[in-house]
Protein backbone atom coordinates (compact mmCIF):
# COMPACT_ATOMS: atom_id res chain seq x y z
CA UNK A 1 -0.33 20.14 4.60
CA UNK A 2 -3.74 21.83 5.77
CA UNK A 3 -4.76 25.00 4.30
CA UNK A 4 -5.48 27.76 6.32
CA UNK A 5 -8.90 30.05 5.66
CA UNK A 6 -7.77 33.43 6.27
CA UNK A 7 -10.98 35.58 8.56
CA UNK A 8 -10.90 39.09 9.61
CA UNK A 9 -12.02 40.10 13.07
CA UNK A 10 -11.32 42.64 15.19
CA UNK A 11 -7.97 41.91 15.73
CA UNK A 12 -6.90 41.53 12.39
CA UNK A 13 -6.31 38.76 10.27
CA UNK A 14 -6.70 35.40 11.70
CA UNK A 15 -5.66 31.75 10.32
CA UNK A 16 -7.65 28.92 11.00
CA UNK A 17 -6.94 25.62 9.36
CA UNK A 18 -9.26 24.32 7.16
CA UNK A 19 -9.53 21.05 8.66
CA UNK A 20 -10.90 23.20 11.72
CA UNK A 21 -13.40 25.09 10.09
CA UNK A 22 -14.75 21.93 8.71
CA UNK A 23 -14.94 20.02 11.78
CA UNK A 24 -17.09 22.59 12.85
CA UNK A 25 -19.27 21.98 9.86
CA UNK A 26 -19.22 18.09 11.78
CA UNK A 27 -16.86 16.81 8.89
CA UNK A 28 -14.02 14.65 9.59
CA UNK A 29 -11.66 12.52 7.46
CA UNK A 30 -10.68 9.15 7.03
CA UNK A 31 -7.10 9.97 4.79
CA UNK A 32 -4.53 7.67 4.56
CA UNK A 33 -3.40 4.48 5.94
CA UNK A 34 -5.44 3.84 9.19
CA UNK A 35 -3.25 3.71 12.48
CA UNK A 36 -3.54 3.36 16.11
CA UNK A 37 -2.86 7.27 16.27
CA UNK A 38 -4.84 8.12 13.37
CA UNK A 39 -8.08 6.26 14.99
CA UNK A 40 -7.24 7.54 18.04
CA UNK A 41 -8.12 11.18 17.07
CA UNK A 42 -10.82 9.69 14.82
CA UNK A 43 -12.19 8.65 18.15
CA UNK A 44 -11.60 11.83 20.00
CA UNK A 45 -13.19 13.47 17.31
CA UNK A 46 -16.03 11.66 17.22
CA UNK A 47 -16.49 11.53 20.68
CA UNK A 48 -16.74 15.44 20.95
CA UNK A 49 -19.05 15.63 17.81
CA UNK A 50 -21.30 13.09 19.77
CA UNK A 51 -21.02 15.38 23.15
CA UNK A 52 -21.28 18.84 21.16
CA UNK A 53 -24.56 18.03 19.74
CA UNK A 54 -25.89 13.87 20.46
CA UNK A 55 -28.13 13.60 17.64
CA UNK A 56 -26.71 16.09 14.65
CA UNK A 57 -25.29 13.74 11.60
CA UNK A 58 -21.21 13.54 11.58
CA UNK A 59 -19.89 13.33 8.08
CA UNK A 60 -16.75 10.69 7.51
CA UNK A 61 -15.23 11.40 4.75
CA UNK A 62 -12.93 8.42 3.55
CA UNK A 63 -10.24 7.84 1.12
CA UNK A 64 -7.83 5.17 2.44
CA UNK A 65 -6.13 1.79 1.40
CA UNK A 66 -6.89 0.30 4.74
CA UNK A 67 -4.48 -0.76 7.62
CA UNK A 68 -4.68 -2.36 11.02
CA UNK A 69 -7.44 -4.22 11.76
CA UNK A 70 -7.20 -4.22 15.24
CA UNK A 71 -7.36 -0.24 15.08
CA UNK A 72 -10.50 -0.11 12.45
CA UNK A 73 -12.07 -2.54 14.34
CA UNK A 74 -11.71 0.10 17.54
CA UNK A 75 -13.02 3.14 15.34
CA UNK A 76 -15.95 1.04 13.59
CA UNK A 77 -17.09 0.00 17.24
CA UNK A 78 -17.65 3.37 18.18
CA UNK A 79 -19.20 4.34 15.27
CA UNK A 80 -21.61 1.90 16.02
CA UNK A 81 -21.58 3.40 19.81
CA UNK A 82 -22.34 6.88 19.49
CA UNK A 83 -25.53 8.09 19.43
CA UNK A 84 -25.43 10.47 16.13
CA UNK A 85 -25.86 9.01 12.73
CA UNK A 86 -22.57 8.69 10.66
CA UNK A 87 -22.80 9.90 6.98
CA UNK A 88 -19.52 8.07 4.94
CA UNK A 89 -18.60 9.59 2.06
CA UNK A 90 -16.34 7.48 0.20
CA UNK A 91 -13.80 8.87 -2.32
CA UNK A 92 -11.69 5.42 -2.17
CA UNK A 93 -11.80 2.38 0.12
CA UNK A 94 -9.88 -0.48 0.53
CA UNK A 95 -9.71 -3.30 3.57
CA UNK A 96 -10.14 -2.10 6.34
CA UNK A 97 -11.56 1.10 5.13
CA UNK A 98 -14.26 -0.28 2.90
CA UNK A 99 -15.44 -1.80 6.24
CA UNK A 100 -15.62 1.27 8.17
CA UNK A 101 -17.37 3.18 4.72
CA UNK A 102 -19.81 0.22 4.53
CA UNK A 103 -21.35 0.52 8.36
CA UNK A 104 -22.17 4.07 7.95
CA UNK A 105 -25.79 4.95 8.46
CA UNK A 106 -25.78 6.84 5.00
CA UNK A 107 -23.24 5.61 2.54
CA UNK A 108 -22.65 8.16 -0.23
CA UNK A 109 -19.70 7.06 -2.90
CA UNK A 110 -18.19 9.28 -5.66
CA UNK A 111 -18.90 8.34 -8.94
CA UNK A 112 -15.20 7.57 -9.80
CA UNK A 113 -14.29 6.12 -6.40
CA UNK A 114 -13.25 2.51 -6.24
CA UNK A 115 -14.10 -0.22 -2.84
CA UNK A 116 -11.79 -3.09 -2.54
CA UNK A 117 -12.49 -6.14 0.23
CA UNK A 118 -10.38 -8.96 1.15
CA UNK A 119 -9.80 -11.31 3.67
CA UNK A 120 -7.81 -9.49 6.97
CA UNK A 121 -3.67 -10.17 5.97
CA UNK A 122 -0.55 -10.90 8.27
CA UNK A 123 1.93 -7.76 8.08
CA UNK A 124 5.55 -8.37 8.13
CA UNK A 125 7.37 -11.72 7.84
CA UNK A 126 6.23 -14.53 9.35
CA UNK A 127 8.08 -16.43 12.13
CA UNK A 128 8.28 -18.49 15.02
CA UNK A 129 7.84 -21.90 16.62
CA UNK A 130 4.62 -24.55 14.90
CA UNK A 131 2.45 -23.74 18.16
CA UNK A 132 3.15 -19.76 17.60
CA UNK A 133 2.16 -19.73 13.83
CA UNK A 134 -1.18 -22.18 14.58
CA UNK A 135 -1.57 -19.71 17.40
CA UNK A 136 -1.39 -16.55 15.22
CA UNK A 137 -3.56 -18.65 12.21
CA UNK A 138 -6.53 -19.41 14.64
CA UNK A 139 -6.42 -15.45 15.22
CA UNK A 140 -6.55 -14.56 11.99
CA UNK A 141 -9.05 -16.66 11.22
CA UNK A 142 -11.32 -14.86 14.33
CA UNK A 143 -10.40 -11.68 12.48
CA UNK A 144 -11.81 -13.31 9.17
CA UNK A 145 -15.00 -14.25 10.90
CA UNK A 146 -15.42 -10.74 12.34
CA UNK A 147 -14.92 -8.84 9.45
CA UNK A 148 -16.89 -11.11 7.89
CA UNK A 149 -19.87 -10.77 9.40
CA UNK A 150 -19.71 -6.84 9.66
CA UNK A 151 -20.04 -6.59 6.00
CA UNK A 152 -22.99 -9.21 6.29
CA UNK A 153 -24.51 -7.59 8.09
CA UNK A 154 -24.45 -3.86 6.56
CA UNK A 155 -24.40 -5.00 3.17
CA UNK A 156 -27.59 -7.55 3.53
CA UNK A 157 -25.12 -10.75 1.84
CA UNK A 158 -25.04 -13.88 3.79
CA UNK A 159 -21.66 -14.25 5.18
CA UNK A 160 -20.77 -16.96 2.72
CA UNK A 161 -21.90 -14.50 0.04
CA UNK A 162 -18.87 -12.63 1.99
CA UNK A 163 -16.47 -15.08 1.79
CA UNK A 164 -16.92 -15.87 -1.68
CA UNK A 165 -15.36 -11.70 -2.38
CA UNK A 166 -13.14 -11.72 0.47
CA UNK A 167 -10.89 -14.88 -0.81
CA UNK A 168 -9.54 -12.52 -3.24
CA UNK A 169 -8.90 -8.70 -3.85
CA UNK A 170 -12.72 -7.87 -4.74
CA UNK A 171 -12.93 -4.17 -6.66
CA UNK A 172 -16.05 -2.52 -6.84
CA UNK A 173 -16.41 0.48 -9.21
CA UNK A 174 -19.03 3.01 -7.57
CA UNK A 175 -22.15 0.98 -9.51
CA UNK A 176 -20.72 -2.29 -8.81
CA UNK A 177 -20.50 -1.05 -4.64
CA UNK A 178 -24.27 0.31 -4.75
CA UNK A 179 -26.02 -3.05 -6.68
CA UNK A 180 -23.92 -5.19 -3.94
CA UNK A 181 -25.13 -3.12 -0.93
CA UNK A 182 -21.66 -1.50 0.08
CA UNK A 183 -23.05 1.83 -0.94
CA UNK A 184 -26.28 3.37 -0.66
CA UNK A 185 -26.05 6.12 -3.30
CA UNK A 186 -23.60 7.71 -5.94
CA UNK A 187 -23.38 11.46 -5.23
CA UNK A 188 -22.49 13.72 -7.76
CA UNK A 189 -22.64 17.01 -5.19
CA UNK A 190 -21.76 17.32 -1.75
């Protein structure tokens, strides 16, 4: 549920949800379990940001476990797109959102906030004929190499230096993230 800021104006007392008031302030939030839908208005909302003002900084705010890769994949693509730099602010990260925390242009992390990597997992049970499962491997393993090479590439690590913490759950404590180039700075005020 989204608070409400309560303003008076000339015609009383008017509600406006928080959320609102912040994107106004060119804040937005990364909260919860990314989705199709949720990146979907991610995108929208950057988007608009990007048209309202093309080179002001956004601020992504992130605290999420991860999700669909497919879907992160879309919103860190146009993150990379738009024009105005993308502040991350990173309150807790894991999978898919450590990726999308890692490729902002200023990476900010709370000092008790915790970054997890892996490798990109298969949802659900798995099932089907030997040519289906080789054929849903050999994506995976595209998926792997993409992910991959994103953090490579924003956290300076050769892509086997990758590998090496993506094999396993990897958990980074806010010092651990900043000495291996996942975060930029620890913030103690925002």
């Amino acid at each position: 549920m989204t608070p409400n800021i309560i303003q008076e104006t000339s015609q009383g007392l008017s509600h406006i949800p928080l959320q609102d008031a912040l994107f106004r302030e060119r804040e937005i939030y990364c909260i919860g379990e990314i989705t199709r839908e949720y990146v979907h208005a991610l995108v929208m909302q950057l988007r608009w940001l990007q048209h309202d003002s093309p080179s002001a900084e956004i601020t992504l705010y992130i605290d999420s476990p991860g999700g669909e890769v497919g879907s992160g994949l879309a919103l860190y693509d146009v993150m990379q797109a738009i024009q105005c730099p993308i502040r991350t602010v990173c309150a807790n990260a894991a999978s898919m959102a450590a990726i999308l925390f890692a490729a902002g242009s200023q990476r900010e992390i709370l000092p008790h906030a915790r970054i997890m990597i892996h490798d990109p997992l298969i949802a659900g049970g798995l099932g089907g004929s030997a040519l289906q499962i080789d054929s849903i491997a050999q994506d995976l393993m595209k998926t792997r190499a993409i992910t991959a090479e994103i953090l490579a590439r924003h956290t300076g690590h050769t892509i086997a230096e990758v590998y090496a913490k993506t094999a396993t759950d990897t958990y980074f404590d806010a010092t651990a993230a900043v000495a291996w180039g996942l975060a930029d700075r620890i913030v103690t005020t925002l």
